[in-house]
PDB file of N, CA and C in Angstrom:
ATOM      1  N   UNK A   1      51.397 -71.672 242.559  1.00  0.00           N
ATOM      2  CA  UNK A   1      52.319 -71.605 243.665  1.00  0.00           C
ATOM      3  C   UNK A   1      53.255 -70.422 243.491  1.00  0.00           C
ATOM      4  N   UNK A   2      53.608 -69.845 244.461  1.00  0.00           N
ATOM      5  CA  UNK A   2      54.577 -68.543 244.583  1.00  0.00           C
ATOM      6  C   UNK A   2      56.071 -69.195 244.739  1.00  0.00           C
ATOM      7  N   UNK A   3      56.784 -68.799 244.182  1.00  0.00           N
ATOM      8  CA  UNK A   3      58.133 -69.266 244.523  1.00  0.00           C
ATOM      9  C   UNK A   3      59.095 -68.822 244.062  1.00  0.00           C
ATOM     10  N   UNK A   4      60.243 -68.328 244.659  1.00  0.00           N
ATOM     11  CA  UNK A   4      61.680 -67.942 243.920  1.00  0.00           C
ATOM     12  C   UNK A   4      62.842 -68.360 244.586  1.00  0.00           C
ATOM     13  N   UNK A   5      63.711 -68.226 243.457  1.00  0.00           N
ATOM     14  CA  UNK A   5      65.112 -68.997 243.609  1.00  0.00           C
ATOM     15  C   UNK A   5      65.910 -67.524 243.599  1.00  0.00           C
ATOM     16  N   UNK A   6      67.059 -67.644 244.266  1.00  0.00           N
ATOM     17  CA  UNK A   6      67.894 -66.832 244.182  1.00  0.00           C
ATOM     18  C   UNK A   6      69.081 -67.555 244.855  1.00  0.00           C
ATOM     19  N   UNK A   7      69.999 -67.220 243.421  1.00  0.00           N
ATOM     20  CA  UNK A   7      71.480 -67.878 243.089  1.00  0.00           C
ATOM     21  C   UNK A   7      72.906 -67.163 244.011  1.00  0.00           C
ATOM     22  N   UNK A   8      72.706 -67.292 245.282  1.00  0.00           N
ATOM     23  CA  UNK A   8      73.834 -66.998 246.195  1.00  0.00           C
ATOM     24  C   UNK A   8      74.773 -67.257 246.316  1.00  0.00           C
ATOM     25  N   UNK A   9      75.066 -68.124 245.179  1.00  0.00           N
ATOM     26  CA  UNK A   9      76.674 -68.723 245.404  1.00  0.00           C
ATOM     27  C   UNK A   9      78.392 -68.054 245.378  1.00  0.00           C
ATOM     28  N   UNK A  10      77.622 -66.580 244.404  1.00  0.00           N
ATOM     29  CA  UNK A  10      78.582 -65.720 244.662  1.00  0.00           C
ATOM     30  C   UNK A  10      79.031 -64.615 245.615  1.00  0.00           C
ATOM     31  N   UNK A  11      78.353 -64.933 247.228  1.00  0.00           N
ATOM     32  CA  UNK A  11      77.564 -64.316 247.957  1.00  0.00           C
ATOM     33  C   UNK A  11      78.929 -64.954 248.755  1.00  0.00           C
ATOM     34  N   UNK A  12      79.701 -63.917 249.621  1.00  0.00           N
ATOM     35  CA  UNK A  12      80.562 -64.933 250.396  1.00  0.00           C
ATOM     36  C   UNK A  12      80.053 -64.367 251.772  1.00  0.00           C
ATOM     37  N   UNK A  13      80.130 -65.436 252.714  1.00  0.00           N
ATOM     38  CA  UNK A  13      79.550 -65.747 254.125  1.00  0.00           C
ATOM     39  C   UNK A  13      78.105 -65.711 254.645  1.00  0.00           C
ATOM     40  N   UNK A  14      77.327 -65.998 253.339  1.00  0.00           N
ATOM     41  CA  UNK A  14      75.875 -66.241 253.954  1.00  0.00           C
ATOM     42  C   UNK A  14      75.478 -67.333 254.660  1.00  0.00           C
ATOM     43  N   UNK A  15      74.954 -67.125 255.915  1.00  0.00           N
ATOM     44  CA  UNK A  15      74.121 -68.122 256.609  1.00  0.00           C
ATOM     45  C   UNK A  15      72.682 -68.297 256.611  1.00  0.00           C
ATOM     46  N   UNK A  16      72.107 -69.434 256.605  1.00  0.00           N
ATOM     47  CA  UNK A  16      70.841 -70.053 256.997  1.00  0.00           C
ATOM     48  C   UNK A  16      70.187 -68.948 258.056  1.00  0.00           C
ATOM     49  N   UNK A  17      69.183 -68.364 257.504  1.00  0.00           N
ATOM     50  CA  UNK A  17      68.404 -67.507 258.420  1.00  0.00           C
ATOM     51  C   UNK A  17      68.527 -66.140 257.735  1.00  0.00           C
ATOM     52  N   UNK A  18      69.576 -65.768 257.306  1.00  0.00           N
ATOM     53  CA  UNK A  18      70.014 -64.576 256.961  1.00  0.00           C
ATOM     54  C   UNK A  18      68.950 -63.751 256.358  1.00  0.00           C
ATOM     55  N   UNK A  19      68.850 -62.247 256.634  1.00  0.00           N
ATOM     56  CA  UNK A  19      67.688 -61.751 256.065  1.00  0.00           C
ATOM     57  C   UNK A  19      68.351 -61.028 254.531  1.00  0.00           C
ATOM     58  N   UNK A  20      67.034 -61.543 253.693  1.00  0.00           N
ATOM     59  CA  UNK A  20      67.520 -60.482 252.092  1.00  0.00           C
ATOM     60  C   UNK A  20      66.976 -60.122 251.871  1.00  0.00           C
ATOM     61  N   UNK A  21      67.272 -58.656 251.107  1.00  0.00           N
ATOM     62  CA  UNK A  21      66.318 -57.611 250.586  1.00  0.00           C
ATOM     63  C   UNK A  21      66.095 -57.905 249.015  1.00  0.00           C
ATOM     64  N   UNK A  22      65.264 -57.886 248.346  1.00  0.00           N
ATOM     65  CA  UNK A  22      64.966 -58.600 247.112  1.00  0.00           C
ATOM     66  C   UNK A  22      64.681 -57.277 246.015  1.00  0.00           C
ATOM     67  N   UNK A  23      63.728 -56.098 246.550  1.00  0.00           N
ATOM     68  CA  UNK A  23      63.411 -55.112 246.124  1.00  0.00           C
ATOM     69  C   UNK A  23      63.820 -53.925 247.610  1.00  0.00           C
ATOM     70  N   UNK A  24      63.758 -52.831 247.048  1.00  0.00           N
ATOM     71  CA  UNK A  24      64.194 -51.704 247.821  1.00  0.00           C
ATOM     72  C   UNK A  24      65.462 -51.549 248.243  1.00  0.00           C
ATOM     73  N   UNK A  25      64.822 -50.777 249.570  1.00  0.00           N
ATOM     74  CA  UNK A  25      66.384 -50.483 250.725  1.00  0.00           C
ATOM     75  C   UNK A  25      66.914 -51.326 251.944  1.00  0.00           C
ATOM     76  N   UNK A  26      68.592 -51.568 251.460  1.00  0.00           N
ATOM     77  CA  UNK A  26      68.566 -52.253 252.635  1.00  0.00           C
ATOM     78  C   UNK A  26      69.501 -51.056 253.396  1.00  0.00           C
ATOM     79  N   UNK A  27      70.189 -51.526 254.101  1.00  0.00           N
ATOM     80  CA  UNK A  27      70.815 -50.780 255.132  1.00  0.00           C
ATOM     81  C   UNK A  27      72.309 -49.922 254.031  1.00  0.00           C
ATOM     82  N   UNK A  28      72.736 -50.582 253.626  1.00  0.00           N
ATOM     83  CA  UNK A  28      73.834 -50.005 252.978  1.00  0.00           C
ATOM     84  C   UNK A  28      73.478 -50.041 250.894  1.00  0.00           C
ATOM     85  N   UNK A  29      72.577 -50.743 250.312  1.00  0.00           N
ATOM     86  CA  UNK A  29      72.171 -50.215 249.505  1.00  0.00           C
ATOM     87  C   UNK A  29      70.422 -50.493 248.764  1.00  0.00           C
ATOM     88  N   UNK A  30      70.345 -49.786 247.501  1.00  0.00           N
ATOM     89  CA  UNK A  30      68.738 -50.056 247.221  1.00  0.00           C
ATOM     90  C   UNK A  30      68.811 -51.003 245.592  1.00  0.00           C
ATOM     91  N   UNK A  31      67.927 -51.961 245.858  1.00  0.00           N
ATOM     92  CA  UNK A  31      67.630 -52.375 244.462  1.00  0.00           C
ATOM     93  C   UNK A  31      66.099 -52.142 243.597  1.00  0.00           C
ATOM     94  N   UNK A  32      66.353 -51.387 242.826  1.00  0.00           N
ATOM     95  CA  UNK A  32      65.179 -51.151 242.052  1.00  0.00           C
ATOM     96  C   UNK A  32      64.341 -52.338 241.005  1.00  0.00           C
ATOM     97  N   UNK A  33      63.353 -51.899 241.183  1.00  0.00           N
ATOM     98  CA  UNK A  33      62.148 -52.671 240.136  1.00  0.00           C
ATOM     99  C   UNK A  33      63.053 -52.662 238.643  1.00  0.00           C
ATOM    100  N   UNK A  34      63.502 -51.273 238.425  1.00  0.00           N
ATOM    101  CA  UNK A  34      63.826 -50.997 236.581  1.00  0.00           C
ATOM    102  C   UNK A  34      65.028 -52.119 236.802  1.00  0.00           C
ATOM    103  N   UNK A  35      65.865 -51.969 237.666  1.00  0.00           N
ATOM    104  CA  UNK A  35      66.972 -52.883 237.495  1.00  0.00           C
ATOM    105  C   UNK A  35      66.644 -54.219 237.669  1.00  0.00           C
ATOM    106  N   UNK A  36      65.631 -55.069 238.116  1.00  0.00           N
ATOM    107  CA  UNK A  36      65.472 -56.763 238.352  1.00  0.00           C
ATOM    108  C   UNK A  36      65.118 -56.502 236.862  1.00  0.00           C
ATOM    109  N   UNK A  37      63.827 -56.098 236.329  1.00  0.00           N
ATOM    110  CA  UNK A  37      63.259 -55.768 235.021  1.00  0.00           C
ATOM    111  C   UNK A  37      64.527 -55.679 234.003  1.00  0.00           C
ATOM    112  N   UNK A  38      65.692 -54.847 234.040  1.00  0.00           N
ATOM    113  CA  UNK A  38      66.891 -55.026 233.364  1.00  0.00           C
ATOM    114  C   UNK A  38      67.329 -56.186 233.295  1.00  0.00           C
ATOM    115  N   UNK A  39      68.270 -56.689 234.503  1.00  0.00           N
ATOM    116  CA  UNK A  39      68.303 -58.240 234.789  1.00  0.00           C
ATOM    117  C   UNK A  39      67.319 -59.209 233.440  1.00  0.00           C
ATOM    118  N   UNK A  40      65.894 -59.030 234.099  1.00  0.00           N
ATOM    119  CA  UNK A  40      64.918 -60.282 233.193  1.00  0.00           C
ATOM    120  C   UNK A  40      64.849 -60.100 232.027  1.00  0.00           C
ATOM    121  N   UNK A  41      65.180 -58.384 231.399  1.00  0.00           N
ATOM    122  CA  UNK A  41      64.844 -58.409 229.724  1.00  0.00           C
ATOM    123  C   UNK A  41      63.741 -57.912 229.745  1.00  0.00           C
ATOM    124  N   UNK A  42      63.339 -57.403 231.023  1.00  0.00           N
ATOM    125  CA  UNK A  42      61.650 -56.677 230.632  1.00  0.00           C
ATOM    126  C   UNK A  42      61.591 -55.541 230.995  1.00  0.00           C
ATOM    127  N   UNK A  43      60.390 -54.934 231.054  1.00  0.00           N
ATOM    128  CA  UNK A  43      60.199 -53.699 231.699  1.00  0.00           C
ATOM    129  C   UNK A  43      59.578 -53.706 233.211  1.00  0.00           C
ATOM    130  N   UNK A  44      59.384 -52.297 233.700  1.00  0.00           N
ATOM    131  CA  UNK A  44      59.446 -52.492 235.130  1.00  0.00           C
ATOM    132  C   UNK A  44      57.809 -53.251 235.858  1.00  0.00           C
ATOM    133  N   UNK A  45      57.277 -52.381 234.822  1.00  0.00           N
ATOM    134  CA  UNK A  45      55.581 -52.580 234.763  1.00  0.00           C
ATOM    135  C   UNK A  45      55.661 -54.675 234.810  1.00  0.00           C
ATOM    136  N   UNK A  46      56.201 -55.115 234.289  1.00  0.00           N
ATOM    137  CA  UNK A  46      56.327 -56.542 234.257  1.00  0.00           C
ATOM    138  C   UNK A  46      56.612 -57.352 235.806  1.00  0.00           C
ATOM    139  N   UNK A  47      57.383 -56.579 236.071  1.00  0.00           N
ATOM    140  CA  UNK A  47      58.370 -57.385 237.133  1.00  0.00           C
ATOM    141  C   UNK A  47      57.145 -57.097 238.652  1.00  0.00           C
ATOM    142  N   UNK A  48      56.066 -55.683 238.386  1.00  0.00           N
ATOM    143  CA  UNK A  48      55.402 -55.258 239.551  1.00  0.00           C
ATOM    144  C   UNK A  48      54.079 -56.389 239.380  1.00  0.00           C
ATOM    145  N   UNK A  49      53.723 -57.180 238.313  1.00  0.00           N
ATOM    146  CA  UNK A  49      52.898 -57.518 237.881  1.00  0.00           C
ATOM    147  C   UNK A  49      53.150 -59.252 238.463  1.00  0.00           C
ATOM    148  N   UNK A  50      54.192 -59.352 238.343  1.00  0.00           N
ATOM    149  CA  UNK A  50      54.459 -60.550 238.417  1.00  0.00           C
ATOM    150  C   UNK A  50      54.514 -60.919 240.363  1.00  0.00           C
ATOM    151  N   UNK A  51      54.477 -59.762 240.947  1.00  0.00           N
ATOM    152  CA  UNK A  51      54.338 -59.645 242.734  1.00  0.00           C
ATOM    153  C   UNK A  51      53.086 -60.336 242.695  1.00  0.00           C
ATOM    154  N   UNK A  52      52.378 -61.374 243.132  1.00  0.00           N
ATOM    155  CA  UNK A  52      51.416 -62.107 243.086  1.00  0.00           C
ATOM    156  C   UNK A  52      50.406 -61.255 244.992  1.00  0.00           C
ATOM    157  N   UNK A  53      49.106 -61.656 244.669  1.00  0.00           N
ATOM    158  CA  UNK A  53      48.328 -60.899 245.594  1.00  0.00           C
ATOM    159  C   UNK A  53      48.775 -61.364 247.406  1.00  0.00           C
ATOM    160  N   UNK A  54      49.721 -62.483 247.513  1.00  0.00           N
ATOM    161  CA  UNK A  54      49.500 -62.615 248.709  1.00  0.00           C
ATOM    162  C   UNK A  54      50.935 -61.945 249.557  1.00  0.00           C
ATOM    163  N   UNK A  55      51.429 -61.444 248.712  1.00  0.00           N
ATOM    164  CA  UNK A  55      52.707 -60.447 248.750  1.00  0.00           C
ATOM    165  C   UNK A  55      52.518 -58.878 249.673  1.00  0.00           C
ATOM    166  N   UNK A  56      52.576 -58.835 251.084  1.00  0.00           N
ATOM    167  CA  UNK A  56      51.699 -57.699 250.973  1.00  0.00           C
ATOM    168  C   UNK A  56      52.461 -56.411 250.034  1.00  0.00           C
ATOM    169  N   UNK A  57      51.647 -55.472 250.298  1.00  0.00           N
ATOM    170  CA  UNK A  57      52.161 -54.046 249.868  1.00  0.00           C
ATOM    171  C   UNK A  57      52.417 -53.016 250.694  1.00  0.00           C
ATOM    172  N   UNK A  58      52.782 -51.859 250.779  1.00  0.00           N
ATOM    173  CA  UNK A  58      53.622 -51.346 251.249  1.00  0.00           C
ATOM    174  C   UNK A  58      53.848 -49.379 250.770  1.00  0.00           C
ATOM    175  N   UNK A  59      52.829 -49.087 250.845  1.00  0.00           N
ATOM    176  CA  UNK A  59      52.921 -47.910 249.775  1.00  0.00           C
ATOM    177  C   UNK A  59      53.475 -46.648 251.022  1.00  0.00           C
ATOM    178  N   UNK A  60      54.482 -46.329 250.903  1.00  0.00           N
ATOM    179  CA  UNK A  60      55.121 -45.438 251.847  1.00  0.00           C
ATOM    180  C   UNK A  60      54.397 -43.757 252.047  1.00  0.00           C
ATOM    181  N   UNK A  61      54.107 -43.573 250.512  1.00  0.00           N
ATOM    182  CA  UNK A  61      53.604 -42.300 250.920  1.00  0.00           C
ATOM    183  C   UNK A  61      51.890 -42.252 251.487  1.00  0.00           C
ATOM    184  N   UNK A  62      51.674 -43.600 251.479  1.00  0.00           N
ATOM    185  CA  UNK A  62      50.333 -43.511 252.573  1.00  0.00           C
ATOM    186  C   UNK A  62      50.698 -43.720 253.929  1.00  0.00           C
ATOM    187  N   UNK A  63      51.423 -44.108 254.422  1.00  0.00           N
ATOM    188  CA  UNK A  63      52.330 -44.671 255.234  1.00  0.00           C
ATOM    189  C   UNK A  63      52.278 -43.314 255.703  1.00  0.00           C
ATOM    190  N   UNK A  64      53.425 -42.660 255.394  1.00  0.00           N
ATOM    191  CA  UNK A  64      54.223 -41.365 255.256  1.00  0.00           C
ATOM    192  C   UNK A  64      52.817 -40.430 256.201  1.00  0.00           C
ATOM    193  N   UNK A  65      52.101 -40.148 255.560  1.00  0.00           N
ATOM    194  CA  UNK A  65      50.887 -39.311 255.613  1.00  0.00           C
ATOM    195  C   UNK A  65      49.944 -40.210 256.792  1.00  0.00           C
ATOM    196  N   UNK A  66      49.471 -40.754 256.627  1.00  0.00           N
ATOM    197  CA  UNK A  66      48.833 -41.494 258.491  1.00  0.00           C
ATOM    198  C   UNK A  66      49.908 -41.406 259.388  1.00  0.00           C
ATOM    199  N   UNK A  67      51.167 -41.586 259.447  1.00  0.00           N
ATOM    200  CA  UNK A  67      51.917 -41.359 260.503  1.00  0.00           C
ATOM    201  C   UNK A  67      52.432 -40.315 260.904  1.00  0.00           C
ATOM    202  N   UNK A  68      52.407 -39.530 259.962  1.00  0.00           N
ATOM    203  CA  UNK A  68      52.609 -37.774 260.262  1.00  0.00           C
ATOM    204  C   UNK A  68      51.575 -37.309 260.685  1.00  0.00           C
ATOM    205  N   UNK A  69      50.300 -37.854 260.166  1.00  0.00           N
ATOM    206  CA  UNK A  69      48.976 -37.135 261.010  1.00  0.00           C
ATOM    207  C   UNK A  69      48.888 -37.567 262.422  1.00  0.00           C
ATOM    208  N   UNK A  70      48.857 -38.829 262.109  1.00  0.00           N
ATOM    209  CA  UNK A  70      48.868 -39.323 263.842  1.00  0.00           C
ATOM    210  C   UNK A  70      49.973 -38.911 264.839  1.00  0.00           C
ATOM    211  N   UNK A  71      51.171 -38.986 264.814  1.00  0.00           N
ATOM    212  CA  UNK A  71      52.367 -38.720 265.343  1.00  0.00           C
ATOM    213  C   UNK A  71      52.376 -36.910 265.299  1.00  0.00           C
ATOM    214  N   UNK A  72      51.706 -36.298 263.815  1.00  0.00           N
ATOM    215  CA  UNK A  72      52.268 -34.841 263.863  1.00  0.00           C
ATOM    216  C   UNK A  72      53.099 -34.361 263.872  1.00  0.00           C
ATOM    217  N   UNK A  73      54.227 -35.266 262.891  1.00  0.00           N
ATOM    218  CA  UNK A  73      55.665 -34.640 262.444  1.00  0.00           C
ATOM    219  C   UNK A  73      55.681 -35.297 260.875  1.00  0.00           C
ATOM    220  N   UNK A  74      56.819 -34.735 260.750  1.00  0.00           N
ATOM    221  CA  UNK A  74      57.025 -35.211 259.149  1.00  0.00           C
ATOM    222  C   UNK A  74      57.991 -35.760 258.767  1.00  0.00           C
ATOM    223  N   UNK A  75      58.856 -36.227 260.251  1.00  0.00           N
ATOM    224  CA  UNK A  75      59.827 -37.129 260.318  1.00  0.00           C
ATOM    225  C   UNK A  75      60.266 -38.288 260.598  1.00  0.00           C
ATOM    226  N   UNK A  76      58.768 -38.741 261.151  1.00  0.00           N
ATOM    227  CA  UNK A  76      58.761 -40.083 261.663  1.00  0.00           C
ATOM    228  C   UNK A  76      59.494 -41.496 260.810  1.00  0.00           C
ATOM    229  N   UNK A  77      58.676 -40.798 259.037  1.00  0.00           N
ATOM    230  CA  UNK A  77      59.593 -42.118 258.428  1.00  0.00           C
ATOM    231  C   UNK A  77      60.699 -41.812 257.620  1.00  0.00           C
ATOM    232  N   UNK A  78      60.843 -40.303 257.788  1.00  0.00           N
ATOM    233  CA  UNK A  78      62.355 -39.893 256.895  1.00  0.00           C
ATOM    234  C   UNK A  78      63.625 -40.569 257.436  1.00  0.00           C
ATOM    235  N   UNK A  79      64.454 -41.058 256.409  1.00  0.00           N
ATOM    236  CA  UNK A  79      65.384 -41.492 256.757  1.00  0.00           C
ATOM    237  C   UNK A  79      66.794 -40.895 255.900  1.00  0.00           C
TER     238      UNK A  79
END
């Protein structure tokens, strides 16, 4: 079974529904792989390992590259 807990209690004004970013970017900041891996005591290679297969993926610079070909800019996903 896939499952995680995350300890919000020091989190002031979260509501039911609320969206969270767990890895990456959110709007105002980014959390990295090396840093959860810090957090657990491991390394980063650990923490990518432990993303189980039904997680999708997400690889930007393929991303990046089909949508610049198709679209024909190189700005579509710069942010």
């Amino acid at each position: 079974m896939d499952q995680a807990m995350i300890d919000i209690t020091d989190i002031p004004n979260v509501q039911t529904g609320d969206m969270i970013t767990i890895l990456g970017h959110n709007h105002s900041s980014f959390q990295s792989i090396d840093a959860i891996a810090g957090l657990m005591g491991t390394i980063n290679y650990e923490v990518v390992c432990l993303i189980r297969k039904r997680v999708p993926r997400v690889y930007p610079e393929v991303l990046e590259k089909a949508c610049c070909k198709f679209w024909n800019t190189s700005k579509v996903l710069k942010s």
